[in-house]
N, C-alpha and C. Protein backbone atom coordinates (compact mmCIF):
# COMPACT_ATOMS: atom_id res chain seq x y z
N UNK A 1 188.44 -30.26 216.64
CA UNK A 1 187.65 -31.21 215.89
C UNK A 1 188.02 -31.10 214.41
N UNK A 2 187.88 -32.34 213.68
CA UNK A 2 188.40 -32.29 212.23
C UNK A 2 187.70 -31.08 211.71
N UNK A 3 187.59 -31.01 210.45
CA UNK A 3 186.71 -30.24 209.47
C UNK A 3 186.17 -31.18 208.03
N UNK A 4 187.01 -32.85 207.98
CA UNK A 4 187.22 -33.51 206.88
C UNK A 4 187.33 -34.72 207.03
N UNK A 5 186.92 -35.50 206.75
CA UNK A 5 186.77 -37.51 207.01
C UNK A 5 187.71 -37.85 205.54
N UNK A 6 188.71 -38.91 205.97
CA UNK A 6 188.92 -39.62 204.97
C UNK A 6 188.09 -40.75 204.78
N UNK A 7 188.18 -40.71 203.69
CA UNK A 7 186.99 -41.79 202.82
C UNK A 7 188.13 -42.72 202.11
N UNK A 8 188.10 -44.22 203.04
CA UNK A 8 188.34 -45.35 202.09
C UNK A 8 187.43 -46.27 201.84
N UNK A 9 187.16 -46.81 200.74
CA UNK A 9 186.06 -47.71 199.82
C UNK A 9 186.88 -48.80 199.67
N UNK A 10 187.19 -49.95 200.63
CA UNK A 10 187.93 -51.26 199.78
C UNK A 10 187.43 -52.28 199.58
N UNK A 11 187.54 -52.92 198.25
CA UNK A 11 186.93 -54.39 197.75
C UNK A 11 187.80 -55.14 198.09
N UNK A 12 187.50 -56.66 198.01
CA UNK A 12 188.78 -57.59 198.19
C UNK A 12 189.66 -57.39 197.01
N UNK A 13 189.44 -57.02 195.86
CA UNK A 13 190.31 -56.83 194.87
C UNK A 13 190.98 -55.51 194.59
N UNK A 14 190.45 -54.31 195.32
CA UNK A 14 191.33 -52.85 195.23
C UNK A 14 190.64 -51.83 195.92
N UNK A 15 191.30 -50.93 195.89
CA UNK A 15 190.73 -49.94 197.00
C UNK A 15 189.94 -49.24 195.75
N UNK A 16 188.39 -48.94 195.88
CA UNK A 16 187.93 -48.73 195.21
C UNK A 16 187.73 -47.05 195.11
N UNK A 17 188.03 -46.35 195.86
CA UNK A 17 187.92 -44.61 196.23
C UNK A 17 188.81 -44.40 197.60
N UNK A 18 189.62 -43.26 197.31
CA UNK A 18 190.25 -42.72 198.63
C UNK A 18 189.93 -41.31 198.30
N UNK A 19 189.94 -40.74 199.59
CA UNK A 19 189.56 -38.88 199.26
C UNK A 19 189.05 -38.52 200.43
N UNK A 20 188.66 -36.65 200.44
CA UNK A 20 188.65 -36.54 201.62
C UNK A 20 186.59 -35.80 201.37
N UNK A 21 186.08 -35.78 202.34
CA UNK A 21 184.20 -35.21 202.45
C UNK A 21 184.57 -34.45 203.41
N UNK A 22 183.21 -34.23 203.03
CA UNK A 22 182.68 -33.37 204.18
C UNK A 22 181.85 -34.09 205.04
N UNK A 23 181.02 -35.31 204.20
CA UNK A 23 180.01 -36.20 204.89
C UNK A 23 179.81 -37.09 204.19
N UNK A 24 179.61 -38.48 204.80
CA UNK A 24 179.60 -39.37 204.29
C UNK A 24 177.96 -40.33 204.55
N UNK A 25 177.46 -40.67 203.50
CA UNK A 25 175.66 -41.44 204.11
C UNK A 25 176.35 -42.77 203.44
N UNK A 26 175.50 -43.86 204.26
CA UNK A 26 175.62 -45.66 203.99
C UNK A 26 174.95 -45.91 204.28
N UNK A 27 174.53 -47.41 203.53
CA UNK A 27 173.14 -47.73 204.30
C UNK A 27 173.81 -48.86 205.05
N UNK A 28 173.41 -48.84 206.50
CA UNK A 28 173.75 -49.49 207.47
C UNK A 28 172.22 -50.83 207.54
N UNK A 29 172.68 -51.76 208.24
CA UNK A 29 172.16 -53.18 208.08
C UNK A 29 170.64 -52.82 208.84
N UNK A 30 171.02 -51.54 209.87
CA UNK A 30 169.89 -51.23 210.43
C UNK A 30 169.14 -50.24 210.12
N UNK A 31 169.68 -49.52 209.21
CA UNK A 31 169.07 -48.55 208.48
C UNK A 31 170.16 -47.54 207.69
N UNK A 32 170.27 -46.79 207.53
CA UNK A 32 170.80 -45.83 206.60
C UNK A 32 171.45 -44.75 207.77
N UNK A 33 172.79 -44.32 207.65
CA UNK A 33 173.14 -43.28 208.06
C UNK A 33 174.12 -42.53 207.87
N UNK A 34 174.16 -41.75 208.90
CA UNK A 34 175.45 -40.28 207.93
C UNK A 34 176.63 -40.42 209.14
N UNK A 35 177.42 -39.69 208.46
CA UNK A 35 179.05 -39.40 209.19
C UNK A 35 179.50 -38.26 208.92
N UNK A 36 179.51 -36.91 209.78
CA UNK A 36 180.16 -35.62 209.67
C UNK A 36 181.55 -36.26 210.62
N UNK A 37 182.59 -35.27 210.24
CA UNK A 37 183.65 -34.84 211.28
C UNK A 37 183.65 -34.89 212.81
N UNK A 38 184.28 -35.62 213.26
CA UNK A 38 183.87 -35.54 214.92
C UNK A 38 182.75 -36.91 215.37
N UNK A 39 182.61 -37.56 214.40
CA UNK A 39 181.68 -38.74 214.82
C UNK A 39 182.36 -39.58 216.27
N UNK A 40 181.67 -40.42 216.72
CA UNK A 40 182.15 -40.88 217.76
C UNK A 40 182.69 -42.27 217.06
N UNK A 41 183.33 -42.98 217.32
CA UNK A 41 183.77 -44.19 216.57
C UNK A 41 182.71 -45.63 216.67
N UNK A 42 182.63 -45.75 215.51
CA UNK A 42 181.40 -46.93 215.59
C UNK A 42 181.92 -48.08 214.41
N UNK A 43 181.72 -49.32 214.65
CA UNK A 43 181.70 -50.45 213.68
C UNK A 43 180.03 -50.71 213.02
N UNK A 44 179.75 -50.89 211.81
CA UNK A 44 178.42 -51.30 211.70
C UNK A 44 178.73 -51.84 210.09
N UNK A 45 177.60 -53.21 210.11
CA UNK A 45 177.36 -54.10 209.40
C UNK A 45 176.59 -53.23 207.89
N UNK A 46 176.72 -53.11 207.16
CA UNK A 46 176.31 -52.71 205.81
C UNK A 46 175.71 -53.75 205.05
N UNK A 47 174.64 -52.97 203.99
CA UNK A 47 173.36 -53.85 203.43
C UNK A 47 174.02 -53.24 201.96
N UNK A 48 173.62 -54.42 200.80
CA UNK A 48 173.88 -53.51 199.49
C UNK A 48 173.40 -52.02 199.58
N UNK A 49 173.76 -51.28 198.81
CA UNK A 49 172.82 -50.09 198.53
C UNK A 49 173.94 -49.07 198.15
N UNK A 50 173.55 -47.73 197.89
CA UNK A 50 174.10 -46.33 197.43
C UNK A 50 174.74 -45.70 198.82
N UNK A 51 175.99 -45.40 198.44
CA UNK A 51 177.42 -44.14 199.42
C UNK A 51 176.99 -42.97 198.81
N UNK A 52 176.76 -42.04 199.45
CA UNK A 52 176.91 -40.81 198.92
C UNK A 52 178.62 -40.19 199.55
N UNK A 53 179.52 -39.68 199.05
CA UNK A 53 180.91 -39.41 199.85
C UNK A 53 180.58 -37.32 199.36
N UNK A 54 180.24 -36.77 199.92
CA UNK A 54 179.89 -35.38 199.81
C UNK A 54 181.15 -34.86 200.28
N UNK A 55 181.48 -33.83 199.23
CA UNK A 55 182.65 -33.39 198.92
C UNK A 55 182.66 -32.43 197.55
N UNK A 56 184.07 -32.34 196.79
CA UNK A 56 183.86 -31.26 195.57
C UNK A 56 184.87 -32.46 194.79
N UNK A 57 183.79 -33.10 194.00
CA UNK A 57 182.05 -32.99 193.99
C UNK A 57 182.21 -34.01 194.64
N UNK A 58 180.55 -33.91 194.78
CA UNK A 58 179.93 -35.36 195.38
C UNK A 58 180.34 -36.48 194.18
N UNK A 59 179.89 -37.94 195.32
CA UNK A 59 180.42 -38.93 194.40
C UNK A 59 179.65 -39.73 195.22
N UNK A 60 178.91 -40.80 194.36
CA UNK A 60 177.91 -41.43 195.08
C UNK A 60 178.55 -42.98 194.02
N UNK A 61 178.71 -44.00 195.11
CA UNK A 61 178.75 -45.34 194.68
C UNK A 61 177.67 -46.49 195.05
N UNK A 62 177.38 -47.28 194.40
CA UNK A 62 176.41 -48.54 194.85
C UNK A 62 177.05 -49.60 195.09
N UNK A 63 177.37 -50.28 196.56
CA UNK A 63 178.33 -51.10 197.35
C UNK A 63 177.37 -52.56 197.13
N UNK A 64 178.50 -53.26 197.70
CA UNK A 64 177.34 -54.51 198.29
C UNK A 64 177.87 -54.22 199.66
N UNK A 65 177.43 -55.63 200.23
CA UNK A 65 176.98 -55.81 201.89
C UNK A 65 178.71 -55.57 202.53
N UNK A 66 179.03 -55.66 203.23
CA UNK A 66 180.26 -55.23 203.89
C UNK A 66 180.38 -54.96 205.39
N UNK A 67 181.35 -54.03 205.88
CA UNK A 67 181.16 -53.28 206.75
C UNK A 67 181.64 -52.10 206.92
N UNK A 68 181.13 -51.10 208.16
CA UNK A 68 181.63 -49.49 207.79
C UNK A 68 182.81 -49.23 208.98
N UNK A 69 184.09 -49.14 209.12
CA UNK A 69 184.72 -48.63 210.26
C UNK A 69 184.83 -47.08 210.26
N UNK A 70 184.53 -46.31 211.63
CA UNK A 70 184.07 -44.74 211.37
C UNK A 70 184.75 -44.31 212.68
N UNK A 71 185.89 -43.33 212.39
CA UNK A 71 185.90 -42.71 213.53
C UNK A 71 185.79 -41.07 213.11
N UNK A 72 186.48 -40.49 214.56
CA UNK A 72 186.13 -38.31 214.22
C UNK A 72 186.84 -37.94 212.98
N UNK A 73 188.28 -39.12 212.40
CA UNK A 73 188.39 -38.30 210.96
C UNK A 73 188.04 -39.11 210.43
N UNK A 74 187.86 -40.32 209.99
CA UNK A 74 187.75 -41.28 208.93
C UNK A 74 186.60 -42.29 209.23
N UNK A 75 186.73 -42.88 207.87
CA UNK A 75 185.68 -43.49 207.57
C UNK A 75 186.45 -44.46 206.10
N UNK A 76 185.92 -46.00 206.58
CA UNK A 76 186.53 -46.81 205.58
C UNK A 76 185.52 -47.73 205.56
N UNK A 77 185.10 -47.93 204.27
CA UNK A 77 184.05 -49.30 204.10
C UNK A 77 184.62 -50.50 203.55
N UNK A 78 184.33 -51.54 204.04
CA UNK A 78 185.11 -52.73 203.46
C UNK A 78 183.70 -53.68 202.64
N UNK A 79 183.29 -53.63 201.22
CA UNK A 79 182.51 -54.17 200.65
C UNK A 79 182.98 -54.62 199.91
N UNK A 80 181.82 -55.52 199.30
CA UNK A 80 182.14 -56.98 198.43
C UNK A 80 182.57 -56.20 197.32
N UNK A 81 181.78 -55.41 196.93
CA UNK A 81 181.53 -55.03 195.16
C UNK A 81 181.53 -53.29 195.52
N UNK A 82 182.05 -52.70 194.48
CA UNK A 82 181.83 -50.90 194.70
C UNK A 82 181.70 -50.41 192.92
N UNK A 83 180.93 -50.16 192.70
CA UNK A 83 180.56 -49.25 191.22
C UNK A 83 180.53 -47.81 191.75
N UNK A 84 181.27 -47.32 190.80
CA UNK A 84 180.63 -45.63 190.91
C UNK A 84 179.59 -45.66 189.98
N UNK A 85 178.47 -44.53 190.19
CA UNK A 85 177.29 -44.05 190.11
C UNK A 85 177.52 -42.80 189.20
N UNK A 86 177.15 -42.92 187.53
CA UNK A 86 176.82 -41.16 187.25
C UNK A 86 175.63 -41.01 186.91
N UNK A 87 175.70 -39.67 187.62
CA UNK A 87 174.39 -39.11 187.26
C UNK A 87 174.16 -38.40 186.31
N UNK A 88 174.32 -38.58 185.32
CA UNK A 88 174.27 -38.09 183.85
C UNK A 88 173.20 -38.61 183.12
């Protein structure tokens, strides 16, 4: 089983984050959820809202609506809009 998800973030205009987590949270159309290593592969519809991509460091973006493709290593969101988030 992995130990690490790649994380792609793409807008229609650029890939907005590539890199690798440990875990990944989205808010899904039906609610909010997470992605460790080893997930089973799922398609799901995405609502605006906050990515957390947990890793060194964390990095949390605010997407719009989209969708999430997820399998046991990866994970790629295809949204309208992607801002990174500081928490500063």
């Amino acid at each position: 089983m992995a130990s690490s998800l790649k994380v792609r973030i793409v807008t229609p205009r650029k890939v907005a984050f590539e890199g690798v987590a440990v875990s990944v949270q989205a808010p899904g159309e039906l609610g909010e959820f997470g992605v460790l290593p080893g997930h089973i592969a799922l398609v799901s519809t995405l609502k605006a809202g906050n990515v957390v991509v947990s890793g060194q460091p964390a990095r949390r973006f605010r997407v719009g609506p989209g969708f999430a493709e997820v399998g046991p290593d990866r994970v790629t969101l295809m949204v309208e809009t992607c801002e990174e988030l500081n928490d500063k």
